[in-house]
N, C-alpha and C. Protein backbone atom coordinates (compact mmCIF):
# COMPACT_ATOMS: atom_id res chain seq x y z
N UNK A 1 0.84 -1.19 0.00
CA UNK A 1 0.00 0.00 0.00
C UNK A 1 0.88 1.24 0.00
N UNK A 2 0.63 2.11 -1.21
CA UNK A 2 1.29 3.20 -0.79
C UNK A 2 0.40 4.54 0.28
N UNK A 3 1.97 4.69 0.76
CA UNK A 3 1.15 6.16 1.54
C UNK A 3 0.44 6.86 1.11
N UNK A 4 -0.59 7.57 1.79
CA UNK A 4 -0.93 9.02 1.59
C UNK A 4 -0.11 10.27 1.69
N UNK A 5 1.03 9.98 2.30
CA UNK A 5 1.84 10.83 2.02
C UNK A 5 2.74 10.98 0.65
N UNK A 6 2.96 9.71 0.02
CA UNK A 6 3.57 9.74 -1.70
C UNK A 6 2.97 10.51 -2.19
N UNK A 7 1.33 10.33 -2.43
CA UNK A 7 0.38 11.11 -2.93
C UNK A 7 0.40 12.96 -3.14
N UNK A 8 0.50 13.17 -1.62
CA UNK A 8 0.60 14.22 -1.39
C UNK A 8 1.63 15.19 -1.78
N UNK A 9 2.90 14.41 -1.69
CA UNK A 9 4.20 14.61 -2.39
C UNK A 9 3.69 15.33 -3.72
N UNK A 10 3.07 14.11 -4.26
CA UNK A 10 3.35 14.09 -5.89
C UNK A 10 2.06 15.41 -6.13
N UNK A 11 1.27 15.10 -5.24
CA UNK A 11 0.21 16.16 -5.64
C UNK A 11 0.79 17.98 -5.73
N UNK A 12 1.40 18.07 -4.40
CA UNK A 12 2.05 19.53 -4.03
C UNK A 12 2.98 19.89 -5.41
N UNK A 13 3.75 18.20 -5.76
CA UNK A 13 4.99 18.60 -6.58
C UNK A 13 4.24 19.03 -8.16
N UNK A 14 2.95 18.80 -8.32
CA UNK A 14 2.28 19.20 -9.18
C UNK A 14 1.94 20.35 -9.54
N UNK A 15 1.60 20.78 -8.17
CA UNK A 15 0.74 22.27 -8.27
C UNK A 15 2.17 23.36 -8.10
N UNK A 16 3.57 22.60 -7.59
CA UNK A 16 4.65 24.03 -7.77
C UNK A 16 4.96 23.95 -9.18
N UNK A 17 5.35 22.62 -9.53
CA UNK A 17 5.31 22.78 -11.26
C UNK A 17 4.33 23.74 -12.01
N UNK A 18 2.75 23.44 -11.79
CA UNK A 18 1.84 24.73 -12.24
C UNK A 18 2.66 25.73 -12.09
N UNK A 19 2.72 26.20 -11.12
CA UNK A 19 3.51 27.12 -10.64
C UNK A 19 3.98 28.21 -11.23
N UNK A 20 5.54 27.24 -11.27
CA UNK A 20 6.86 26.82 -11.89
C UNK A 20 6.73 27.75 -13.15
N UNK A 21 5.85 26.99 -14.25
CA UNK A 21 5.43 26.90 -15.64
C UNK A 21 4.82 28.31 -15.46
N UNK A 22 3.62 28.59 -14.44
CA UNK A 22 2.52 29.72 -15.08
C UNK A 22 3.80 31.50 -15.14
N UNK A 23 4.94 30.95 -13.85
CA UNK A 23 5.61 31.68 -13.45
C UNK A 23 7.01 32.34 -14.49
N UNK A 24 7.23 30.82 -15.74
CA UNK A 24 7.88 31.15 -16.68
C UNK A 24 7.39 31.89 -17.63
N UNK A 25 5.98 31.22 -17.93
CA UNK A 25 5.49 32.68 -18.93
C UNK A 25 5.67 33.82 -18.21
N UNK A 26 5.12 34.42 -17.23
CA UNK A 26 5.63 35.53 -16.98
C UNK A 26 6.71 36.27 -16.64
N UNK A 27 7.79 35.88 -17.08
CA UNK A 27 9.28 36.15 -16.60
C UNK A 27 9.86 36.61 -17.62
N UNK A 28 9.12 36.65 -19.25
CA UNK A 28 9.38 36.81 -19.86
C UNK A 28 10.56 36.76 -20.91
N UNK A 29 10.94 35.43 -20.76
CA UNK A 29 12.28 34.78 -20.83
C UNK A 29 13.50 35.45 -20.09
N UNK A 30 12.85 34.95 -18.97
CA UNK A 30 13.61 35.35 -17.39
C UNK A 30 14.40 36.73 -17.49
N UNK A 31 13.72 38.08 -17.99
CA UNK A 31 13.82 39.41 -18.01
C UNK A 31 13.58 39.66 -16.74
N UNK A 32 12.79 39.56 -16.08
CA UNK A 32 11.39 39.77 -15.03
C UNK A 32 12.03 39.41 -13.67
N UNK A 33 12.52 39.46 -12.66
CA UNK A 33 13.18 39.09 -11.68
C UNK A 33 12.33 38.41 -10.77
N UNK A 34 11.10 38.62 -10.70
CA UNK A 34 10.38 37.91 -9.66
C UNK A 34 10.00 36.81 -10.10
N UNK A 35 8.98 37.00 -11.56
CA UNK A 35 8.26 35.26 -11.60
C UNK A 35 9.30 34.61 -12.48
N UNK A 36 10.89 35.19 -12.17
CA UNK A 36 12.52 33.89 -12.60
C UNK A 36 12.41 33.50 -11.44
N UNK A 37 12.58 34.22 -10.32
CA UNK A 37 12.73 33.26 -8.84
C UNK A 37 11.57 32.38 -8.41
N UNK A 38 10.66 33.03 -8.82
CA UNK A 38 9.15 31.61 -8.43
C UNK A 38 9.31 30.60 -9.76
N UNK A 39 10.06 30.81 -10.78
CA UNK A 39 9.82 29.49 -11.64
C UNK A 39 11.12 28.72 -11.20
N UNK A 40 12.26 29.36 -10.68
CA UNK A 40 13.70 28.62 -10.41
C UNK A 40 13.06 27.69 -8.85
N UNK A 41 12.13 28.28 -8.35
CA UNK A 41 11.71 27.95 -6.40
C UNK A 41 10.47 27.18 -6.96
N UNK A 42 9.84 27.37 -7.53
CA UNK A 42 9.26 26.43 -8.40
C UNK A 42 9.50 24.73 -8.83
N UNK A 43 10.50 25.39 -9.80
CA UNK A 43 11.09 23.51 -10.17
C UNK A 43 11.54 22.79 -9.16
N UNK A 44 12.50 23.73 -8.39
CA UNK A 44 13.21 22.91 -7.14
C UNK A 44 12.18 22.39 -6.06
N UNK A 45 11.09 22.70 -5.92
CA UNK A 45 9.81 22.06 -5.07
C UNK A 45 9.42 20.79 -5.55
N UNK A 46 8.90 21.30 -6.87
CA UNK A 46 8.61 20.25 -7.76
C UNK A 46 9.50 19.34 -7.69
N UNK A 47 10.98 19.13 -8.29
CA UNK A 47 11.44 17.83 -8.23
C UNK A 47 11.97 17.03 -6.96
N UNK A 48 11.90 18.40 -6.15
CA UNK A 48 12.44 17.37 -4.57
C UNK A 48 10.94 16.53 -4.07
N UNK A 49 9.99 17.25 -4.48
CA UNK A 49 8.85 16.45 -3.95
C UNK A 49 8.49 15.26 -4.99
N UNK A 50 9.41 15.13 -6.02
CA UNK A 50 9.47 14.49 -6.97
C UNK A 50 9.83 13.56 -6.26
N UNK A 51 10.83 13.35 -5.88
CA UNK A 51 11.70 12.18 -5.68
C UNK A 51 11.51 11.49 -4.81
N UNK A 52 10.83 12.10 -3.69
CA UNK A 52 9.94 11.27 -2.23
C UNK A 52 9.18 10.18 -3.34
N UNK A 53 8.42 10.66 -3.83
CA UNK A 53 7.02 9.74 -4.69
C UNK A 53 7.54 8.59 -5.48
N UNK A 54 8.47 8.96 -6.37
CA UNK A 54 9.44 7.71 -7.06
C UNK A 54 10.39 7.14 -6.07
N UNK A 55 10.62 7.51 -5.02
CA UNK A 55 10.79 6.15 -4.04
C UNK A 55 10.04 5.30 -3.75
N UNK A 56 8.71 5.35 -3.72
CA UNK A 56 7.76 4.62 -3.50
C UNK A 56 7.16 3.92 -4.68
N UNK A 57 7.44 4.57 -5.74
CA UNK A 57 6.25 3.82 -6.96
C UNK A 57 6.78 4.27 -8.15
N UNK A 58 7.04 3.19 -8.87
CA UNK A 58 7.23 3.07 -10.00
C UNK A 58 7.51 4.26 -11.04
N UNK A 59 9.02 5.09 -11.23
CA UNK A 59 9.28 6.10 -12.45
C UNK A 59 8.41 6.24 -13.06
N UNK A 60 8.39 5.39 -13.67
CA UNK A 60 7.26 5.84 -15.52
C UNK A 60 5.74 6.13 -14.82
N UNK A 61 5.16 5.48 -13.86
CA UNK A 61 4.07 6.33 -12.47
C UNK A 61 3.82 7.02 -12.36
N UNK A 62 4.47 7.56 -11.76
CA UNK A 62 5.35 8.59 -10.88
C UNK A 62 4.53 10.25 -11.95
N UNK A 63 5.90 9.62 -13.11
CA UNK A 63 5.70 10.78 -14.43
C UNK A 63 5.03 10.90 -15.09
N UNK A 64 3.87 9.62 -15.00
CA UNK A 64 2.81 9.99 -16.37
C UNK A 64 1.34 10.87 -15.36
N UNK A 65 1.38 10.59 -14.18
CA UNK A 65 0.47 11.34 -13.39
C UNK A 65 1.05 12.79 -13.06
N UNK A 66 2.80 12.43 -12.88
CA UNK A 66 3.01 13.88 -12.79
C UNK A 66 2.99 15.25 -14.18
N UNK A 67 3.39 14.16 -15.38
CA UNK A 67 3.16 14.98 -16.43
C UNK A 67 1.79 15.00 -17.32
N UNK A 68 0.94 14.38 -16.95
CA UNK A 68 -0.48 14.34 -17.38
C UNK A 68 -1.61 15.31 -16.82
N UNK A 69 -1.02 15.17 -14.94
CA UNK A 69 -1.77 16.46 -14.01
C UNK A 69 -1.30 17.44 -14.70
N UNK A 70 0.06 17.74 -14.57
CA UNK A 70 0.65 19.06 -14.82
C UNK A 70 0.12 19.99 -16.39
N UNK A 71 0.07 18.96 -17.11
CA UNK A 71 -0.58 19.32 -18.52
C UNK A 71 -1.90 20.01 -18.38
N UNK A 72 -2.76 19.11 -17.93
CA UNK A 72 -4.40 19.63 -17.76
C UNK A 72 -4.25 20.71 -16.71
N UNK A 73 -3.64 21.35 -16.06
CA UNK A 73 -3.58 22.15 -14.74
C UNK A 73 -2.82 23.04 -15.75
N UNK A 74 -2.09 22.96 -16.17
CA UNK A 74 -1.32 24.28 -16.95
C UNK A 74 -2.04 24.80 -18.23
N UNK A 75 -2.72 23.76 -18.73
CA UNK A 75 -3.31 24.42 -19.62
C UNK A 75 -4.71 24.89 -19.27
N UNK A 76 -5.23 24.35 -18.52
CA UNK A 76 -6.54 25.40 -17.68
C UNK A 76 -5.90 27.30 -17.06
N UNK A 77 -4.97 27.03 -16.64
CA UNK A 77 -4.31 28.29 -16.06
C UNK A 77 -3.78 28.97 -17.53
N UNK A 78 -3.39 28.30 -18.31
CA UNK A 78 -3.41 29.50 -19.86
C UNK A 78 -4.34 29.66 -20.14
N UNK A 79 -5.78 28.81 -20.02
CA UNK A 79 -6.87 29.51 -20.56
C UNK A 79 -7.75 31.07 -19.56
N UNK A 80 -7.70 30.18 -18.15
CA UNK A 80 -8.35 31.29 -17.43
C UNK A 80 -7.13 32.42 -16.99
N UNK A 81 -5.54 32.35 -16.90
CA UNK A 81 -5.19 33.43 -16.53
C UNK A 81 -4.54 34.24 -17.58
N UNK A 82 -4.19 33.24 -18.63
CA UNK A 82 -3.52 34.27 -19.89
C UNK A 82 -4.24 34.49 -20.83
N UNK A 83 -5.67 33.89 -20.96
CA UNK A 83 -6.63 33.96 -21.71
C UNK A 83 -6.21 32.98 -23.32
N UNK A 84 -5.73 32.15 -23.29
CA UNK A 84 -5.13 31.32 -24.30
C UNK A 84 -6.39 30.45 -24.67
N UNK A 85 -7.07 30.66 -25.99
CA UNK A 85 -7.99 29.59 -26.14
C UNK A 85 -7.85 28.11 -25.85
N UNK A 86 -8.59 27.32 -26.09
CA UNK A 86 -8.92 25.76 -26.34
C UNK A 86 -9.94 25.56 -27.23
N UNK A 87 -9.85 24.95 -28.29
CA UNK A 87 -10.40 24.42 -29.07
C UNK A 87 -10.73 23.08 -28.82
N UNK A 88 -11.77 22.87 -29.30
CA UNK A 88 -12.78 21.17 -29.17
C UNK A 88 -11.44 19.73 -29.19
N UNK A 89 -10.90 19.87 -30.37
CA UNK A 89 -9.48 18.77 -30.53
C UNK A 89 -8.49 19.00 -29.20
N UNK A 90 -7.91 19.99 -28.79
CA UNK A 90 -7.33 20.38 -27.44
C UNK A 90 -8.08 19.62 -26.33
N UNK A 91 -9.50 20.38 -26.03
CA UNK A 91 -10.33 19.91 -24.69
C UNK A 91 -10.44 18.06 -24.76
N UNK A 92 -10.53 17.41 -25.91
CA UNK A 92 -10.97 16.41 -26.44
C UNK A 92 -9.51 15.70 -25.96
N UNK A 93 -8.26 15.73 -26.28
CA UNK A 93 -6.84 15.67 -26.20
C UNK A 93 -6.90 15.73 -24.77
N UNK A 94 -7.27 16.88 -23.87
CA UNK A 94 -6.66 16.91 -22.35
C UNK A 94 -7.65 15.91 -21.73
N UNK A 95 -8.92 15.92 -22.37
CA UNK A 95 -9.66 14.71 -21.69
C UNK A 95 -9.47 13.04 -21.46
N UNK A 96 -8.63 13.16 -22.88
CA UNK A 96 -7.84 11.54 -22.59
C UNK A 96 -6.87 11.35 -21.87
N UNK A 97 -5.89 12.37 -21.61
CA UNK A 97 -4.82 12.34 -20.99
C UNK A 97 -5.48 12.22 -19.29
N UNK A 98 -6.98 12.93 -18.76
CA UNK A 98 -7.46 12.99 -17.58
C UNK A 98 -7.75 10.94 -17.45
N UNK A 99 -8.13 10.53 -18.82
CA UNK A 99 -8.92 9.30 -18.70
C UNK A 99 -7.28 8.34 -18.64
N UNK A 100 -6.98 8.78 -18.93
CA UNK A 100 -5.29 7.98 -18.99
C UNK A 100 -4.79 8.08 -17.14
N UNK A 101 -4.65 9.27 -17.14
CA UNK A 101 -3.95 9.03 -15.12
C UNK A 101 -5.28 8.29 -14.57
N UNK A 102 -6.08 8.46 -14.74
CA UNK A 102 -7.70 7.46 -13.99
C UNK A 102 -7.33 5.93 -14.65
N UNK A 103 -6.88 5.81 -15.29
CA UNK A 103 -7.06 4.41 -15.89
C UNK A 103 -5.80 3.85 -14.83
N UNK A 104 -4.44 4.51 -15.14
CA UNK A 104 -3.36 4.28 -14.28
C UNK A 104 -3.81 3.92 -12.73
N UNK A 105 -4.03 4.77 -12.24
CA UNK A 105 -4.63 4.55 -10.96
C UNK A 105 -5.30 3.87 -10.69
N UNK A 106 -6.05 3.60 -11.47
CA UNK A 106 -7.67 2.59 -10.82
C UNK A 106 -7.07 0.95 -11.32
N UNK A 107 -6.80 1.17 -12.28
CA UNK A 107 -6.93 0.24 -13.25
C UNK A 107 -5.75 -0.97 -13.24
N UNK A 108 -4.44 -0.15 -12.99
CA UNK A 108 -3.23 -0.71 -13.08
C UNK A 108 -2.57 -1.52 -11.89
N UNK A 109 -2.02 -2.62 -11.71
CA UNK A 109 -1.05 -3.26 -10.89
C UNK A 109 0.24 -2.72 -10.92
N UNK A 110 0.54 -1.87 -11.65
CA UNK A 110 2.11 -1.48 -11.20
C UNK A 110 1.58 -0.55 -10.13
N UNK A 111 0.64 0.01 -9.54
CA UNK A 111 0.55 1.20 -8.71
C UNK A 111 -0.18 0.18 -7.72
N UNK A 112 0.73 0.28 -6.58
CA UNK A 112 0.13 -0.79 -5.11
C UNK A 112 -1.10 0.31 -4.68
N UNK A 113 -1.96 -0.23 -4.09
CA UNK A 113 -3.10 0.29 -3.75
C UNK A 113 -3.62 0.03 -2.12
């Protein structure tokens, strides 16, 4: 059984990646001094809380929940904070990738439960 604490790891290390990312667009290819230090304090959250979680469970795991969340979470935050459309093929695209980490999770034996 994995912890609830892996989880949590991987969850937090998700949302500094959001972060991370929403913090690089605005840095403006790191011109910008503040959102360079929240995307540099950013990654470094992200991958140290990275690495708690892939002690526990399986790399390729690990990364397809961490880079599948991070996708659908970053691209919701370009739509509502930078105003970046989505089109039907996009929404349609992030919806499989949502049905893909659900399948992982629920579905799969490499992830102890």
């Amino acid at each position: 059984m994995i912890p609830a604490s892996t989880y949590l790891c991987l969850a937090v290390a998700i949302v500094a990646e959001v972060i991370a990312t929403s913090a690089l667009k605005a840095s403006d290819g790191f011109t910008k001094l503040a959102p360079s230090l929240i995307t540099v304090a950013g990654y470094a959250v992200a991958f140290w809380l990275l690495s708690f979680a892939i002690r526990a469970m399986p790399a390729g795991i690990v990364y397809a929940i961490w880079s599948g969340a991070g996708i659908v979470l970053i691209s919701a935050v370009g739509w509502v904070w930078f105003k970046q459309s989505l089109d039907a093929p996009a929404l349609f695209g992030l919806g499989l990738i949502v049905l893909g980490v659900i399948v992982v999770n629920v579905f799969s034996k490499s992830v102890s439960h």
